[in-house]
Protein backbone atom coordinates (compact mmCIF):
# COMPACT_ATOMS: atom_id res chain seq x y z
CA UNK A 1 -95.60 -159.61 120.69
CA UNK A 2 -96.34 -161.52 117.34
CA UNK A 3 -99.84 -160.95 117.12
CA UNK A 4 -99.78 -163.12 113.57
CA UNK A 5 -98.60 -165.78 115.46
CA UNK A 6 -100.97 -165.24 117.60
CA UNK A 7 -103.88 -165.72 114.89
CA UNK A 8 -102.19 -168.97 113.98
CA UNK A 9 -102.36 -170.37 117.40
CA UNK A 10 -106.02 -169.63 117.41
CA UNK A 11 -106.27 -170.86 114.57
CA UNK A 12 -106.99 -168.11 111.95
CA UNK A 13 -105.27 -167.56 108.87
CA UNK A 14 -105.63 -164.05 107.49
CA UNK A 15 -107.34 -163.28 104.21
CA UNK A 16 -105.76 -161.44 101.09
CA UNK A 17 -107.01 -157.54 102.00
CA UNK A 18 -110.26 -156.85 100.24
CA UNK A 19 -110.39 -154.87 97.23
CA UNK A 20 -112.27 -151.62 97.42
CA UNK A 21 -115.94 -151.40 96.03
CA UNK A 22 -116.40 -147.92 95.35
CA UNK A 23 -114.93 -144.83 95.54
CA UNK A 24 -112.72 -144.74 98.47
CA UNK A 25 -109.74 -146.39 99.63
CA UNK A 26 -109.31 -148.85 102.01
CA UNK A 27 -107.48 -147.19 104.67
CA UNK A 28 -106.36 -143.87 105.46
CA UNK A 29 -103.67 -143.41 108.13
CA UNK A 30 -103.01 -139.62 109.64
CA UNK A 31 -100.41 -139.47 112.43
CA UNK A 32 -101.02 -142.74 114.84
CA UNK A 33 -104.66 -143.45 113.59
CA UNK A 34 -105.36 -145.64 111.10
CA UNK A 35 -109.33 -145.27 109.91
CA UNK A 36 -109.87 -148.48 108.48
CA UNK A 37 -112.78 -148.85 105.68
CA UNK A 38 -115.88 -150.99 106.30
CA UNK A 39 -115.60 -154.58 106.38
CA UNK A 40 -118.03 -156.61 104.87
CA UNK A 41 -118.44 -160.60 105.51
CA UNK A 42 -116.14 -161.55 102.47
CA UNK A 43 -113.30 -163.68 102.53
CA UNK A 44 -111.33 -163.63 98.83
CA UNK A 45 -113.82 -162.23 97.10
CA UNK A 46 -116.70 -164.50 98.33
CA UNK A 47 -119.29 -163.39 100.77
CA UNK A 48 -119.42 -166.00 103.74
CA UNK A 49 -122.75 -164.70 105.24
CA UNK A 50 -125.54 -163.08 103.10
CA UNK A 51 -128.73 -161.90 104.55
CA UNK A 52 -130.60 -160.60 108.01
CA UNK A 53 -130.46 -161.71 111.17
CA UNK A 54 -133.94 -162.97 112.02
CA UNK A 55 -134.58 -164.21 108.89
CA UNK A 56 -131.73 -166.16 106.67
CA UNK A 57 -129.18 -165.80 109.83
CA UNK A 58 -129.31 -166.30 113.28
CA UNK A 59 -127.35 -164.16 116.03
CA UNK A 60 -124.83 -167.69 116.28
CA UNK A 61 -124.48 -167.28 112.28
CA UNK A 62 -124.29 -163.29 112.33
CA UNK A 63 -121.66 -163.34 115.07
CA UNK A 64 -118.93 -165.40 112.98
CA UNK A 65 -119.89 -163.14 110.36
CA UNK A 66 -118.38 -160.10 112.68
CA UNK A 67 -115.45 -162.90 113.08
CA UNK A 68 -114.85 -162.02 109.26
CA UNK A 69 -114.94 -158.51 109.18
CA UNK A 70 -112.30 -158.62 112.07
CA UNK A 71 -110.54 -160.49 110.07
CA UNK A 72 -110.55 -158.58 107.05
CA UNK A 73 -109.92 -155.80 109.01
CA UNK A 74 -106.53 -157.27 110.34
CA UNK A 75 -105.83 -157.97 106.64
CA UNK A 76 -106.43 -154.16 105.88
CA UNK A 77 -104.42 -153.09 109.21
CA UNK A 78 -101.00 -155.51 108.10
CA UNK A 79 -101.54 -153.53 104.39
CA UNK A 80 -101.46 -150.41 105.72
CA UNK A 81 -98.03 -150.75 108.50
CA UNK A 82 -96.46 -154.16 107.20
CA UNK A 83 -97.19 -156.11 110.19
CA UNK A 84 -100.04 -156.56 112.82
CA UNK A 85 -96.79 -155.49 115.51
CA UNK A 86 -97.58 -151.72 114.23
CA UNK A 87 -100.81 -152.07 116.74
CA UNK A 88 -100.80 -150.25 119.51
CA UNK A 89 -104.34 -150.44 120.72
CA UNK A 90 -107.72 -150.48 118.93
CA UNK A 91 -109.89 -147.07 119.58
CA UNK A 92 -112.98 -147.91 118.20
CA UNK A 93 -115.05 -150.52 116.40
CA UNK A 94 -118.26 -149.43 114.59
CA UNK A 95 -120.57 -152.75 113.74
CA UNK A 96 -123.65 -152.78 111.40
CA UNK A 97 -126.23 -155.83 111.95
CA UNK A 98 -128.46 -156.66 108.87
CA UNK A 99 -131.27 -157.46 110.62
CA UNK A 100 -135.17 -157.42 110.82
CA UNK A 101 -137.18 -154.66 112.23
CA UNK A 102 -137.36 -154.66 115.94
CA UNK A 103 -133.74 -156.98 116.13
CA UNK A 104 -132.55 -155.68 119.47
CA UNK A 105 -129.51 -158.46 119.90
CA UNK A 106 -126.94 -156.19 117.82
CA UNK A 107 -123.94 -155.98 120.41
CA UNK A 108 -124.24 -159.88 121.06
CA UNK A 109 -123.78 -160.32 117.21
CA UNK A 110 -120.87 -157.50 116.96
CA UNK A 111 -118.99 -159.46 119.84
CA UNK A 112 -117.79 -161.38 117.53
CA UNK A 113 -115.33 -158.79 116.28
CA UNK A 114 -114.68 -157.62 119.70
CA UNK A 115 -113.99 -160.87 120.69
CA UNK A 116 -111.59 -161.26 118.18
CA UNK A 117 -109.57 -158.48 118.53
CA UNK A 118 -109.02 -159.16 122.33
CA UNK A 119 -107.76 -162.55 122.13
CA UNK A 120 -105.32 -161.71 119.14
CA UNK A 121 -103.99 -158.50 120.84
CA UNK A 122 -105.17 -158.95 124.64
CA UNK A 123 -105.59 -155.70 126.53
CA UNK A 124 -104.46 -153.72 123.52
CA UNK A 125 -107.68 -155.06 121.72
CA UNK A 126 -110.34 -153.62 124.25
CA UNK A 127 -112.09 -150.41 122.25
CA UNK A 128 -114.99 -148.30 122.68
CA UNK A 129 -117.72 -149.49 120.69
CA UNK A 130 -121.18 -148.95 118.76
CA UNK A 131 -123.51 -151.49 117.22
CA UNK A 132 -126.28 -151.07 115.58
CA UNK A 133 -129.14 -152.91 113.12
CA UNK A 134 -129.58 -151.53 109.68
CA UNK A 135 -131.90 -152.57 106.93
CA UNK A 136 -129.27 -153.90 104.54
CA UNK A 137 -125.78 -153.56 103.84
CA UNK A 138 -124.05 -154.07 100.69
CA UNK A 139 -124.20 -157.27 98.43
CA UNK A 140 -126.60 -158.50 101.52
CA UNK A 141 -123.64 -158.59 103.89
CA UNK A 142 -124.68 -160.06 107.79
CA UNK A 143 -122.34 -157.97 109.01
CA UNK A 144 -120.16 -154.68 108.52
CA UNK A 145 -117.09 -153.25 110.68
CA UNK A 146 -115.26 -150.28 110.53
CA UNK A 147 -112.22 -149.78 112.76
CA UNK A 148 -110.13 -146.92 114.12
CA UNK A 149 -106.79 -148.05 114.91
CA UNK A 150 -103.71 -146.54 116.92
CA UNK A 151 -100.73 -147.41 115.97
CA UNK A 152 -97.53 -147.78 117.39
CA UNK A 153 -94.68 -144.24 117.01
């Protein structure tokens, strides 16, 4: 399966990976897993979606913001092996809201990644999943995903 091609067809183009921000790196990979780094809603360099959900953004607006991180995240994964091809399914997806007190819609807004992942790599793409609001992220990000990735022998 060419999942790039797959991304084309939908319509996606993926970003350059995103430099690191601190002191970590953006990937580590020990035997099959690949522990991606979190994803912020940045595409080159420029964040797409600043603020919380219930205030500058809207669960609509917040949920292509997830769309980014996924994509980001693909950009970190085809770093990492070479090519998207090296997936063999993804584990888990852990998704941060920026959101007002009380915001209770965090999965709907984190489908967005989900969603993503399943119709570039189908059944291989379903994961286990946590999403949760949080009080900011960094540089005011609507979103953040980190991903845990198996790869392929």
């Amino acid at each position: 399966m060419n999942y790039e091609a797959k991304l084309n067809e939908l319509g996606l183009t993926l970003p350059n990976p995103p430099a690191v921000a601190g002191a970590y790196v953006p990937f580590i990979r020990t035997g099959n897993l690949l522990y991606c780094a979190g994803q912020i809603s940045a595409l080159n360099g420029a964040m797409t979606h600043v603020g919380q959900v219930g205030k500058e953004q809207t669960v609509e607006t917040a949920y292509e913001s997830a769309k980014v991180c996924a994509l980001n995240t693909l950009a970190v994964i085809k770093l990492a092996t070479g090519s998207l091809d090296s997936v063999k399914q993804i584990v888990l997806v852990t998704g941060f809201v920026n959101a007002i007190s009380g915001f209770e819609n965090s999965p709907a807004v984190i489908n967005g990644a989900s969603e993503l992942f399943g119709k570039v790599f189908g059944d291989a793409g379903k994961h286990a999943r946590a999403a949760v609001a949080a009080a900011g992220l960094p540089k005011g990000s609507t979103t953040e995903i980190q991903v845990i990735v198996e790869l392929k022998s």
